[in-house]
N, C-alpha and C. Protein backbone atom coordinates (compact mmCIF):
# COMPACT_ATOMS: atom_id res chain seq x y z
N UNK A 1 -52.07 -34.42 42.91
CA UNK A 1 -53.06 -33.47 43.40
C UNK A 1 -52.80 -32.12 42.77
N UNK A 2 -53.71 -31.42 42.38
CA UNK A 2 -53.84 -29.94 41.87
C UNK A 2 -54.59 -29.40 42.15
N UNK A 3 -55.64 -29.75 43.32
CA UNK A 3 -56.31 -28.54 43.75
C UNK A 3 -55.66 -27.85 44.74
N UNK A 4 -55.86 -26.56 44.59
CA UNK A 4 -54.96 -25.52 45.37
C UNK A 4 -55.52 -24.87 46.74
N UNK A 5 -56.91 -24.80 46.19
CA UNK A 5 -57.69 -23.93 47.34
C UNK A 5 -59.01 -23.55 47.16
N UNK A 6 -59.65 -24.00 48.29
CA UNK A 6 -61.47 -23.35 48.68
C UNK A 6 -61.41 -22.08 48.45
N UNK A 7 -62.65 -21.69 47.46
CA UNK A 7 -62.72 -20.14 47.58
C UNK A 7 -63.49 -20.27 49.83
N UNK A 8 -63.47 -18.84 49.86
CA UNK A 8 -63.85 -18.83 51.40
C UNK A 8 -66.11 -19.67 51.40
N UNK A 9 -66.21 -19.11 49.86
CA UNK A 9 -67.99 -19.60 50.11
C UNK A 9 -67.51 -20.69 48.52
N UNK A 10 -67.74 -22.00 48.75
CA UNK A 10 -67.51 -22.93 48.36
C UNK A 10 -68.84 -23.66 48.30
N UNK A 11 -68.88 -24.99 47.58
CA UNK A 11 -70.04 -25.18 47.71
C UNK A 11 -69.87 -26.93 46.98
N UNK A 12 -70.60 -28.01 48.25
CA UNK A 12 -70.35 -28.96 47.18
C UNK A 12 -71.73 -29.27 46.45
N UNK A 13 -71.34 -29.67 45.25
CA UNK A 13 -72.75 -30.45 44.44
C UNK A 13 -72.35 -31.24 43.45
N UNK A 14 -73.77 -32.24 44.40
CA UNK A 14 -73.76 -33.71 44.02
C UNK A 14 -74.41 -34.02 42.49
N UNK A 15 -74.29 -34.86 41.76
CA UNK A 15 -74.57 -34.88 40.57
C UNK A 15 -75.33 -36.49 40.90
N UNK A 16 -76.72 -36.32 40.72
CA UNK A 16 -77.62 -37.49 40.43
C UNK A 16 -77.16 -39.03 41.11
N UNK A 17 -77.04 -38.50 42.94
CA UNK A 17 -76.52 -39.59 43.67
C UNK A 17 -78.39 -40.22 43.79
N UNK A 18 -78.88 -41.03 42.93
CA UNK A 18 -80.17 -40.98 43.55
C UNK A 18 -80.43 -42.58 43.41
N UNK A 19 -82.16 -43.54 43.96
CA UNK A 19 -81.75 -44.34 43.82
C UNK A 19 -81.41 -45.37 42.76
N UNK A 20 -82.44 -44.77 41.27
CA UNK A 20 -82.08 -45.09 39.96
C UNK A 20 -80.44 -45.06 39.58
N UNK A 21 -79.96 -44.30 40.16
CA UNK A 21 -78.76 -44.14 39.63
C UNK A 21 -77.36 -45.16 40.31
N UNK A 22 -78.00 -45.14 41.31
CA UNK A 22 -76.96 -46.10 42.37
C UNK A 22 -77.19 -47.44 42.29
N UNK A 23 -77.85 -48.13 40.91
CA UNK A 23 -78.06 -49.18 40.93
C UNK A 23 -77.33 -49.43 39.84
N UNK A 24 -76.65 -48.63 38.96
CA UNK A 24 -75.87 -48.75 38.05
C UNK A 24 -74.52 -49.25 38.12
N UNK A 25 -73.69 -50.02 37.64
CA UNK A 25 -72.45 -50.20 37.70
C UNK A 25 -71.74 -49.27 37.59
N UNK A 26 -70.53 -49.08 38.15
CA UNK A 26 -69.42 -48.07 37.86
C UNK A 26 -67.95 -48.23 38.00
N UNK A 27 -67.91 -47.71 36.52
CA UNK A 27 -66.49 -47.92 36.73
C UNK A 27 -65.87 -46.32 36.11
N UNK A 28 -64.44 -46.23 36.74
CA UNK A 28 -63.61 -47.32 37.60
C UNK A 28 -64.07 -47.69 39.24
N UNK A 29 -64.59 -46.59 39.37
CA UNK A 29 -65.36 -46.58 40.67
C UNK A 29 -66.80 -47.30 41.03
N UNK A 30 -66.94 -48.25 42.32
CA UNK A 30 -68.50 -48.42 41.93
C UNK A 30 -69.35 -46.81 42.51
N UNK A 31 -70.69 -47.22 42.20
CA UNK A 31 -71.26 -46.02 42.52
C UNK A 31 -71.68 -46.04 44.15
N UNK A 32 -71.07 -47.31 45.34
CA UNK A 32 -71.34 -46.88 46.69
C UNK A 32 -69.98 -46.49 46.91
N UNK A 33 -68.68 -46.79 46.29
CA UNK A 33 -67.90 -45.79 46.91
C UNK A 33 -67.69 -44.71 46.55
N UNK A 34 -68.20 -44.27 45.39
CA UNK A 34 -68.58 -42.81 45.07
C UNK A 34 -70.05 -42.18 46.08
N UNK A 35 -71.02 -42.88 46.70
CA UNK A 35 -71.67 -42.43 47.89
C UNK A 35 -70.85 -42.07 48.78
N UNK A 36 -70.19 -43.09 49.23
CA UNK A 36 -69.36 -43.03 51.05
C UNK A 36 -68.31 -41.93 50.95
N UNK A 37 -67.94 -41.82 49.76
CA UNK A 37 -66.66 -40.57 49.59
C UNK A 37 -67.50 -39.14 49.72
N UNK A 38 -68.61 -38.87 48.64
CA UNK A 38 -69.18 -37.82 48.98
C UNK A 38 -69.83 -37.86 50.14
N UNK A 39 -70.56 -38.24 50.84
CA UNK A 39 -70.94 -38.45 52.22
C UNK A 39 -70.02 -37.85 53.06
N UNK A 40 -68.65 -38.58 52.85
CA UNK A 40 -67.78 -37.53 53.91
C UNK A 40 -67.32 -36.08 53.51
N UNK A 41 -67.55 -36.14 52.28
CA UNK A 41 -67.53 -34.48 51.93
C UNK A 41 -68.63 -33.54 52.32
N UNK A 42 -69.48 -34.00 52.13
CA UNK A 42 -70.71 -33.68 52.36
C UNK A 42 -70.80 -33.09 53.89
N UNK A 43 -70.52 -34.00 54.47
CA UNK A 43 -70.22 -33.61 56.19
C UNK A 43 -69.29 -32.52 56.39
N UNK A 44 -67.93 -32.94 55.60
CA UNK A 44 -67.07 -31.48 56.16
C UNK A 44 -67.70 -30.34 55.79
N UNK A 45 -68.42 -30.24 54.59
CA UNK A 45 -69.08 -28.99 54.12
C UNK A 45 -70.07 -28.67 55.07
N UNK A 46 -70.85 -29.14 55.40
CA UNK A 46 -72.00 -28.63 56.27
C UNK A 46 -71.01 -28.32 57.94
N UNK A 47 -70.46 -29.25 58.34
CA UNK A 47 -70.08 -29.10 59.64
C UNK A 47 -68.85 -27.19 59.08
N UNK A 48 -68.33 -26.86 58.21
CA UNK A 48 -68.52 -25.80 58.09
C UNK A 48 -69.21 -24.58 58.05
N UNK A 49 -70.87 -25.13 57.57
CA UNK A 49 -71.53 -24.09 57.20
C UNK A 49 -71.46 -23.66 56.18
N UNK A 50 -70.64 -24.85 54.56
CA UNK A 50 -70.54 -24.65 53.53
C UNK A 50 -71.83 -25.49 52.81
N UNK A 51 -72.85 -24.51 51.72
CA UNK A 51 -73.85 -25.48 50.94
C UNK A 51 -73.34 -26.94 50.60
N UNK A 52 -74.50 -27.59 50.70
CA UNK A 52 -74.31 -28.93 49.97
C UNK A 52 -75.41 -28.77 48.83
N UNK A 53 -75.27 -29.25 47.64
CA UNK A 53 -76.38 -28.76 46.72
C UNK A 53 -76.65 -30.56 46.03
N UNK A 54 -78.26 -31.00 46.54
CA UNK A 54 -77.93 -32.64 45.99
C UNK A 54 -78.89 -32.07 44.90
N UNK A 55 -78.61 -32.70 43.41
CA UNK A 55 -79.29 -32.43 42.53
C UNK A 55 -79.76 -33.99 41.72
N UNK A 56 -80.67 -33.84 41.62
CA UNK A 56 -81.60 -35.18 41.55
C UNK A 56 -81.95 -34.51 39.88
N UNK A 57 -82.05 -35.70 38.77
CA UNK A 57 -82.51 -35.91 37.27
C UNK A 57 -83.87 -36.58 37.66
N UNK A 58 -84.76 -35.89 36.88
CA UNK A 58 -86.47 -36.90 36.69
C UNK A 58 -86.79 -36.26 35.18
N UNK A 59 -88.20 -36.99 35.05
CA UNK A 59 -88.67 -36.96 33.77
C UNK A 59 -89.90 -36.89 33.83
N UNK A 60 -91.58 -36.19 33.49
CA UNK A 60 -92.21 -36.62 33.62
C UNK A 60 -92.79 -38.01 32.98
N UNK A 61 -93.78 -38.60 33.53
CA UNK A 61 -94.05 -40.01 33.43
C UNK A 61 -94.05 -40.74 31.93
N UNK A 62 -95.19 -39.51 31.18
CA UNK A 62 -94.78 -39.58 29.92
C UNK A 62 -94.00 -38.99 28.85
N UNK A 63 -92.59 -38.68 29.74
CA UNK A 63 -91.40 -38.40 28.87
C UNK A 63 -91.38 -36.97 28.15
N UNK A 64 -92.79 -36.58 28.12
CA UNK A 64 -92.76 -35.39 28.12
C UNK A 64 -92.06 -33.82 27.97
N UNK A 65 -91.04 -34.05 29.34
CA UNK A 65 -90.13 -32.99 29.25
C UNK A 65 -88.81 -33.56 28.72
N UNK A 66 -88.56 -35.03 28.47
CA UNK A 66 -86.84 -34.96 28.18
C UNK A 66 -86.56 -34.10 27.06
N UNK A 67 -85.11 -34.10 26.85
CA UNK A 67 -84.15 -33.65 26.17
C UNK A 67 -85.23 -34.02 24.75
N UNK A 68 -85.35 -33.14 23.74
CA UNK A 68 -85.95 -33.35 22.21
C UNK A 68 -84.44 -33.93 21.57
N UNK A 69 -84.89 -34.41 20.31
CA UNK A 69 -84.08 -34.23 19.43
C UNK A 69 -83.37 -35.47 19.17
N UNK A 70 -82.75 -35.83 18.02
CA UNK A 70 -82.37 -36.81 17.34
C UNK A 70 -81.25 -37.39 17.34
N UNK A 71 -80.85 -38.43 18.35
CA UNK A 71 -79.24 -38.89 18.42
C UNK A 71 -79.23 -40.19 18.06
N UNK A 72 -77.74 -40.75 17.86
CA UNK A 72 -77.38 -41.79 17.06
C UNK A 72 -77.65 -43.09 18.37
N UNK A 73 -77.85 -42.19 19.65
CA UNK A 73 -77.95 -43.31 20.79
C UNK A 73 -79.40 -42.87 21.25
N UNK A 74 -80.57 -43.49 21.10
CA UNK A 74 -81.74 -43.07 21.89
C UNK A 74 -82.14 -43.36 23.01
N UNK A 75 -82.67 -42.45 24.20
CA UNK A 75 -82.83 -42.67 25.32
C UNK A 75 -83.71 -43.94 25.45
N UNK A 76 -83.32 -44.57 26.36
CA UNK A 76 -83.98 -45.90 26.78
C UNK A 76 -85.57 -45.84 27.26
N UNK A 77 -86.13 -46.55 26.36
CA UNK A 77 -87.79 -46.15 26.08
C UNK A 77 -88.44 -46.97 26.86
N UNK A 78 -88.25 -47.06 28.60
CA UNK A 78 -88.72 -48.13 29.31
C UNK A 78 -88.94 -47.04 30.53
N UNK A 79 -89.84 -47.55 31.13
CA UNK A 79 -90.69 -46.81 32.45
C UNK A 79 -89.76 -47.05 33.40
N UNK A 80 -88.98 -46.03 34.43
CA UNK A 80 -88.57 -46.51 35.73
C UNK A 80 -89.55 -46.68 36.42
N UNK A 81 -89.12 -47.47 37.68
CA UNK A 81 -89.56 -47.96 39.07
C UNK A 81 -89.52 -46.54 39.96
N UNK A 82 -90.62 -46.52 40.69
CA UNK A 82 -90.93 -45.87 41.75
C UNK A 82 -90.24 -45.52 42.20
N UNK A 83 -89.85 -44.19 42.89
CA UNK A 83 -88.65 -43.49 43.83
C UNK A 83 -87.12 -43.55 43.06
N UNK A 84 -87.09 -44.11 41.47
CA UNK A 84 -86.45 -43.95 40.86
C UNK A 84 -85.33 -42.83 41.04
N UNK A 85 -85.98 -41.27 41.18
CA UNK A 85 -85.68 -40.36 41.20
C UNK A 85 -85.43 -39.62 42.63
N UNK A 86 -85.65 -40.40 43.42
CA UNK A 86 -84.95 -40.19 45.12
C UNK A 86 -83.66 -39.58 45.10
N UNK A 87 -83.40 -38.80 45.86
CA UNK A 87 -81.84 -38.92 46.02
C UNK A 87 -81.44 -39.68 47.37
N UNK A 88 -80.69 -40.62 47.39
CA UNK A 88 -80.37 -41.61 48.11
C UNK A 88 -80.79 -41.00 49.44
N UNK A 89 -81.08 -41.87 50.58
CA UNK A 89 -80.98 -41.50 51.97
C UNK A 89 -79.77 -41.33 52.86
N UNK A 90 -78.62 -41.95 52.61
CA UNK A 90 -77.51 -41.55 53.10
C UNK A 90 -77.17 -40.08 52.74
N UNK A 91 -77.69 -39.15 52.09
CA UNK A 91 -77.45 -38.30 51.55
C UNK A 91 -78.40 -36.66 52.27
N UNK A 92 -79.83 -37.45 52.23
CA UNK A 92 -81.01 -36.62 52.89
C UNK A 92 -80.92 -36.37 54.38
N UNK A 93 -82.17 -35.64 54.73
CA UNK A 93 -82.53 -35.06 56.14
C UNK A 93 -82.01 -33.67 56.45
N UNK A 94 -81.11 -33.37 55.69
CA UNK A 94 -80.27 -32.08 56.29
C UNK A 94 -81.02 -30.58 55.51
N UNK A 95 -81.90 -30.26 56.81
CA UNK A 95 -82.49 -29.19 56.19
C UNK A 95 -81.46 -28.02 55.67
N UNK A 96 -80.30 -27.74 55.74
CA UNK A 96 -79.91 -26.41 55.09
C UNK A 96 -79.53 -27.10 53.48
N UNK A 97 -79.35 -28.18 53.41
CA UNK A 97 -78.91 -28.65 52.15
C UNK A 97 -79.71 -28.38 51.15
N UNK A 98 -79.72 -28.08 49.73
CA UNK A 98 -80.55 -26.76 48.52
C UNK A 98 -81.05 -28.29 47.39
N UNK A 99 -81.56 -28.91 47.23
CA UNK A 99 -82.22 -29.39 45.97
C UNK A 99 -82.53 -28.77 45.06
N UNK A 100 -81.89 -29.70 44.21
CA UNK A 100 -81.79 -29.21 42.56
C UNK A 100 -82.52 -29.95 41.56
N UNK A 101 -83.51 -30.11 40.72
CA UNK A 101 -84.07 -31.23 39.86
C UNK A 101 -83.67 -30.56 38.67
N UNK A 102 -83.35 -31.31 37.74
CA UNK A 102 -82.89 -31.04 36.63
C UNK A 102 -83.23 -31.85 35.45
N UNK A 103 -83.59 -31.57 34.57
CA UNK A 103 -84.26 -32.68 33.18
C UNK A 103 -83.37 -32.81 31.87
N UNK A 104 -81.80 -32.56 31.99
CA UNK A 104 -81.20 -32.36 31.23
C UNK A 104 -79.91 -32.85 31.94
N UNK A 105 -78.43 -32.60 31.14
CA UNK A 105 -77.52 -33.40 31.66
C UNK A 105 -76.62 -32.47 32.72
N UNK A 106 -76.80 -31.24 32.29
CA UNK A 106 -76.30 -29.87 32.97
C UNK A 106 -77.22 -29.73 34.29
N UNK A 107 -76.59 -29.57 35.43
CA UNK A 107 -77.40 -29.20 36.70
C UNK A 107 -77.59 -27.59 36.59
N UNK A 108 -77.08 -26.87 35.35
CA UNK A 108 -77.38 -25.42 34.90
C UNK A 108 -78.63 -25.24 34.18
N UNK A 109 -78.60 -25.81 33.10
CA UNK A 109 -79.30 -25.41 32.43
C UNK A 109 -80.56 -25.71 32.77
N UNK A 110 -81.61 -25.41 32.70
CA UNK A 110 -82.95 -25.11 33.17
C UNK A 110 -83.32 -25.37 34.43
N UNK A 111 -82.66 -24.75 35.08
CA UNK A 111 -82.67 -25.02 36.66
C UNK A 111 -82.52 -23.90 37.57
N UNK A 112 -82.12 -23.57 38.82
CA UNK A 112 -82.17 -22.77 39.58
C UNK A 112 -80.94 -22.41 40.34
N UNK A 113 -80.40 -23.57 40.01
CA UNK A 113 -78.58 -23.59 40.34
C UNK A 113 -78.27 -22.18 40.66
N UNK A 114 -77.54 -21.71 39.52
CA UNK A 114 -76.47 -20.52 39.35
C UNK A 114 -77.34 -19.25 40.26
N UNK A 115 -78.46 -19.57 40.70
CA UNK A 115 -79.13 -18.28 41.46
C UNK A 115 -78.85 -18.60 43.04
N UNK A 116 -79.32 -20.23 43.25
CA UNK A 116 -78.65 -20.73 44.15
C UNK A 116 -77.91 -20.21 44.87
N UNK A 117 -77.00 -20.51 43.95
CA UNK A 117 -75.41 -20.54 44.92
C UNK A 117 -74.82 -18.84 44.65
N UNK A 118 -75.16 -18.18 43.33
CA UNK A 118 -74.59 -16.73 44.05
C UNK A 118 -75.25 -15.95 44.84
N UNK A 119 -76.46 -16.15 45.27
CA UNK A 119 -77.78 -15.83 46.33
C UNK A 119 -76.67 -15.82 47.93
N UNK A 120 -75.93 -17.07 47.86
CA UNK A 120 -75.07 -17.48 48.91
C UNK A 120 -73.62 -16.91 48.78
N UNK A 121 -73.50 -16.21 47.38
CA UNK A 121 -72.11 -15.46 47.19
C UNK A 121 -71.18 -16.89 47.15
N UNK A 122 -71.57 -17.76 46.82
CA UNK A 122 -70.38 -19.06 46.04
C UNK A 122 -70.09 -18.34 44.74
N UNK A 123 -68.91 -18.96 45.26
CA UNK A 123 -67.45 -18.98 43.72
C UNK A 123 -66.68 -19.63 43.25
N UNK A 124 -67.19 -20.66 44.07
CA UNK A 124 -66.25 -22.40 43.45
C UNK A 124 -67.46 -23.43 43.76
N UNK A 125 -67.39 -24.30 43.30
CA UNK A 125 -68.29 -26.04 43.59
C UNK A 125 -66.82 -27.07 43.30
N UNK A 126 -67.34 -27.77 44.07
CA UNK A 126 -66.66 -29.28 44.12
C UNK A 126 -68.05 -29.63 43.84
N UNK A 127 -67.27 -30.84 42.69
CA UNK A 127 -68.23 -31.91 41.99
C UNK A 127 -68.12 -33.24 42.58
N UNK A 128 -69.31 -33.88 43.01
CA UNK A 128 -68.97 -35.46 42.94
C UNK A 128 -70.18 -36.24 42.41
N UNK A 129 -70.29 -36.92 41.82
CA UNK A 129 -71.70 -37.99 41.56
C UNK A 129 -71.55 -38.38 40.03
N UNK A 130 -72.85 -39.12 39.62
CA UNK A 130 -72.75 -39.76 38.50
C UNK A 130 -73.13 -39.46 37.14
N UNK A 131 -73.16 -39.66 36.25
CA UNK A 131 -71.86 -40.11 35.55
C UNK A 131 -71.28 -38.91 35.34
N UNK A 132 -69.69 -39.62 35.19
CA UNK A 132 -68.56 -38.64 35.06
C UNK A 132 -68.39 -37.79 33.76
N UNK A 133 -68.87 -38.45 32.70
CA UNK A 133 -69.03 -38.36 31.21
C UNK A 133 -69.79 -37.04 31.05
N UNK A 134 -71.03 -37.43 31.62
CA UNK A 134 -72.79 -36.76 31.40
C UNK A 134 -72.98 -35.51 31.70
N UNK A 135 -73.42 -35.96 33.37
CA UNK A 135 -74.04 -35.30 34.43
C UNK A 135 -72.89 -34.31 35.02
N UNK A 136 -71.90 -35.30 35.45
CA UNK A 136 -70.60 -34.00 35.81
C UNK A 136 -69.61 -33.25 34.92
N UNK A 137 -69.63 -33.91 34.28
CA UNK A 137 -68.68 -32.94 32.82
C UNK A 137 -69.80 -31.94 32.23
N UNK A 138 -70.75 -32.02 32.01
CA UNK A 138 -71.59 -31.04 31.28
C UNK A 138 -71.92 -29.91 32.34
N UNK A 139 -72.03 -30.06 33.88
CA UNK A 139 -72.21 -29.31 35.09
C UNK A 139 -70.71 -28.33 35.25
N UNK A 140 -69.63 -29.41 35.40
CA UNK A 140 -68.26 -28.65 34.97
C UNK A 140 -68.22 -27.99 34.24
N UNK A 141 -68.75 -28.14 33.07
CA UNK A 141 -68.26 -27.43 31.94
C UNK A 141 -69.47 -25.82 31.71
N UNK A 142 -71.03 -26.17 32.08
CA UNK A 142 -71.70 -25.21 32.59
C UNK A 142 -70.97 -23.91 33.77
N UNK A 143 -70.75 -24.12 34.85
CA UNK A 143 -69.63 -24.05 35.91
C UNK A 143 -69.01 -22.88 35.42
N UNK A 144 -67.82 -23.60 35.10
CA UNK A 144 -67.04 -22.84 34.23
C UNK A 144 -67.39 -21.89 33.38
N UNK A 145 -68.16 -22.11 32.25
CA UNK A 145 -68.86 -20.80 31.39
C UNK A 145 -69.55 -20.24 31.78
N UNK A 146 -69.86 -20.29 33.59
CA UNK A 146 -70.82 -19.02 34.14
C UNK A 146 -69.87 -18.33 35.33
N UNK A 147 -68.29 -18.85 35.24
CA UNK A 147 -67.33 -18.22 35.95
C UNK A 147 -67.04 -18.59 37.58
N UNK A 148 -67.26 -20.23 37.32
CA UNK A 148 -67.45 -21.00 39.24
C UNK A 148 -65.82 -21.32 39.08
N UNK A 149 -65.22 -21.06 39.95
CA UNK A 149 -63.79 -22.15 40.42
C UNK A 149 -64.59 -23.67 40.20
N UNK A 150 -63.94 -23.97 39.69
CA UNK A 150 -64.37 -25.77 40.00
C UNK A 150 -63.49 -26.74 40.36
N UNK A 151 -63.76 -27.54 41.13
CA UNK A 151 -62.94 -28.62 41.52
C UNK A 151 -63.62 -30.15 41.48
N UNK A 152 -62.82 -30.53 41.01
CA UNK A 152 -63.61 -31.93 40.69
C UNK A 152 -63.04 -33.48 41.70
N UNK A 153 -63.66 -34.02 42.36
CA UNK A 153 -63.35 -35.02 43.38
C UNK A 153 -63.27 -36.01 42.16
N UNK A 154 -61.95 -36.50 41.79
CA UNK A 154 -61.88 -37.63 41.19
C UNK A 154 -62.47 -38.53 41.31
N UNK A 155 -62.49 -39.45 42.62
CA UNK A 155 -62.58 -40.53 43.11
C UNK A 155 -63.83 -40.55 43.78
N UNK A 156 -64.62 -39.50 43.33
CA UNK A 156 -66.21 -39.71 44.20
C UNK A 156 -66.81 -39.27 42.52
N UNK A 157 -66.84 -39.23 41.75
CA UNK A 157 -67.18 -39.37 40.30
C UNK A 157 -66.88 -40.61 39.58
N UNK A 158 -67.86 -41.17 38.87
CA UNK A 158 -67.94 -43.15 38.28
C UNK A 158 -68.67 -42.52 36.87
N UNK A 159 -68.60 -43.59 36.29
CA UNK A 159 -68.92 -43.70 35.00
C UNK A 159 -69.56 -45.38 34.96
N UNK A 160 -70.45 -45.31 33.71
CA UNK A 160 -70.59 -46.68 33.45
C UNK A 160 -69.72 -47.16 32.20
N UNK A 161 -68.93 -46.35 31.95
CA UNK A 161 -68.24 -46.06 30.83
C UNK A 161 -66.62 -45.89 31.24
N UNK A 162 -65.84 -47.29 31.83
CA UNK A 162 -63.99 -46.46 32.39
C UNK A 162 -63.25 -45.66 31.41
N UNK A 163 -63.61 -45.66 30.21
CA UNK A 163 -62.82 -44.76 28.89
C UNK A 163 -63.08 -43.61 29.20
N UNK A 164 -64.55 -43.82 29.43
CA UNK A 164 -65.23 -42.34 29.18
C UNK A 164 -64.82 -41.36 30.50
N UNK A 165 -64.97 -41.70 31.48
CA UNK A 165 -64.46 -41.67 32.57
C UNK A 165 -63.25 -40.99 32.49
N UNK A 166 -62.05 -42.33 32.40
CA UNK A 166 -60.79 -41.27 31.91
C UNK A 166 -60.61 -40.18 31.06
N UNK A 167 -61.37 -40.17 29.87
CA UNK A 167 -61.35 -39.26 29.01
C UNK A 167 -61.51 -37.77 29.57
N UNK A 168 -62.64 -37.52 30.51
CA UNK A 168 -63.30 -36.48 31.10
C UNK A 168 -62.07 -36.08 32.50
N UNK A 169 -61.59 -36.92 32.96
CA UNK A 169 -61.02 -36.60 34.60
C UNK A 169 -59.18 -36.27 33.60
N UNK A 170 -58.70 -36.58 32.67
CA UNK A 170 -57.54 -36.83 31.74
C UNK A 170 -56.98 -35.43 30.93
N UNK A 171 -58.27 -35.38 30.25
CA UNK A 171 -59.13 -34.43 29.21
C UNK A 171 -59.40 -33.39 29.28
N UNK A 172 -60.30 -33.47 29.71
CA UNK A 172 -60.94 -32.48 29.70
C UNK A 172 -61.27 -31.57 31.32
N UNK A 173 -60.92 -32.27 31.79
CA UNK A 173 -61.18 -31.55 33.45
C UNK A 173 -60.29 -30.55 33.65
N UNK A 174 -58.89 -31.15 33.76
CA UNK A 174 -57.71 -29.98 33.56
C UNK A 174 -57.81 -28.84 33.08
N UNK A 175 -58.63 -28.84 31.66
CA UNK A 175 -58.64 -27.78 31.14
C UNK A 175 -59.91 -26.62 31.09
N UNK A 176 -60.87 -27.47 32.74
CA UNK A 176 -61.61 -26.00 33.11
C UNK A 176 -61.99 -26.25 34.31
N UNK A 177 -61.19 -27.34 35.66
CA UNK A 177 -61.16 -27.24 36.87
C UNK A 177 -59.55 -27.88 37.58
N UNK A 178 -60.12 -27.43 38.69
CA UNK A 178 -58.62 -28.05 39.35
C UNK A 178 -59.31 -29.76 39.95
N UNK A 179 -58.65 -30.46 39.86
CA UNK A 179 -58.78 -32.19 40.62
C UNK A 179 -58.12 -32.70 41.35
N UNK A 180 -58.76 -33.75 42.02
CA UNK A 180 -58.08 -34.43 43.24
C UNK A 180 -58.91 -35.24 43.92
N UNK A 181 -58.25 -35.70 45.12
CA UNK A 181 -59.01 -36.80 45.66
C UNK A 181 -60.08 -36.23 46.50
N UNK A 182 -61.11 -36.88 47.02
CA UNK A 182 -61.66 -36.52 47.81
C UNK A 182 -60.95 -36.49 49.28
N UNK A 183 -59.69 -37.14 49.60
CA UNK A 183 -58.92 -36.82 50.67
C UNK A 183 -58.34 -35.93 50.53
N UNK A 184 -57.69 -35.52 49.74
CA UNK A 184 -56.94 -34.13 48.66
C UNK A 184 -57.68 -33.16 49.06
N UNK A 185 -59.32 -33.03 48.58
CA UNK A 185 -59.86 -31.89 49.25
C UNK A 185 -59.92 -32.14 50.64
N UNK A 186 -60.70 -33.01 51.14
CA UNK A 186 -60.48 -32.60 52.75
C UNK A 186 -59.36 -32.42 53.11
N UNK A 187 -58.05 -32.18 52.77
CA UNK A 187 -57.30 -31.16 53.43
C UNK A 187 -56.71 -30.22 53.14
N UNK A 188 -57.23 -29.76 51.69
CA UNK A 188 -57.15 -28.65 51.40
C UNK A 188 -58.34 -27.58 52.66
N UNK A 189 -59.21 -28.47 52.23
CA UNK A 189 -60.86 -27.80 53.20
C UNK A 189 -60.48 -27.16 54.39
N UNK A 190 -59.67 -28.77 55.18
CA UNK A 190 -58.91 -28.72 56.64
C UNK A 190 -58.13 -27.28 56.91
N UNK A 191 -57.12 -27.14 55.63
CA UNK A 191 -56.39 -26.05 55.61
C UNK A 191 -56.93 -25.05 55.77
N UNK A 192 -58.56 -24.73 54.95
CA UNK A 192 -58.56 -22.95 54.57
C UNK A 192 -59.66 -22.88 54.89
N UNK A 193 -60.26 -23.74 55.57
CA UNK A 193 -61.91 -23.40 56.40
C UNK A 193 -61.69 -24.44 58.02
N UNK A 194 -60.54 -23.52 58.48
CA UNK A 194 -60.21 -24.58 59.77
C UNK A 194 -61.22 -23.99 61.02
């Protein structure tokens, strides 16, 4: 464990817990025990009175807004299914909780995030959701170059990718958040928002 400590306005956000996404395999983690872990984070945060921020990925229908541009891997050229872009229901209902849609891999970049949460005077996020590679390393790493404490819930972050996965939680996390378990934080949380 190396996370040390909640700033006092903390903030968790979820990275693309939605239902397209929870149908994916994950490893090392699957992606429902990366639900049930954030779920209970999710709770200590609110039963604080700390944001929960769920941030949901869409596209319009005809592809329209994705990401431009020319990679050696091309996005998969097939129509999702309906409510694709939900963010799960174990997750919803909680009116103080802030939605985020995002069309890119960063929950920063073209979004409303970073106004978000310093609107609320946050200065750290805990990360949890999918993929670990993508969605949360590029949010981490956003995070960070706009000056958030970050903390990253190991074990509530999956990949469809276990290399890739390790690579990012191994790698690269260390070197622009603090990590740990999602039990790790709840008692860090326990400790400094008792």
């Amino acid at each position: 464990m190396t996370v040390t400590t909640l700033d006092p306005k903390s903030a968790l956000v979820v990275i693309d817990l939605q239902n397209g996404v929870m149908a994916v395999p994950g490893d090392p983690y699957t992606t429902g025990d990366v639900l049930a872990r954030t779920v209970d984070l999710a709770g200590a945060f609110r039963s604080r009175g700390l944001p929960v921020v769920l941030v949901r990925v869409t596209f319009a229908a005809d592809g329209s807004d994705r990401t431009p541009g020319r990679t050696d891997t091309p996005s998969p050229g097939y129509t999702p299914p309906a409510g694709w872009d939900h963010v799960v229901d174990a997750l919803t209902g909680h009116d103080q909780d802030i939605t985020v849609t995002k069309r890119n891999w960063s929950a920063f970049y073209g979004t409303d995030l970073d106004m978000q949460l310093r609107r609320r005077g946050v200065t750290q996020i805990v990360l949890t959701g999918v993929a670990t590679s993508i969605g949360v390393e590029s949010t981490a790493r956003a995070a960070h170059e706009h000056g958030y404490h970050v903390t990253v819930a190991t074990d509530a972050v999956t990949d469809s990718d276990g290399a890739a996965h390790r690579n990012s939680v191994e790698k690269i996390f260390p070197r622009i958040a603090e990590t740990g378990t999602s039990s790790d934080i709840l008692t860090v949380l326990n400790r400094t928002h008792s």
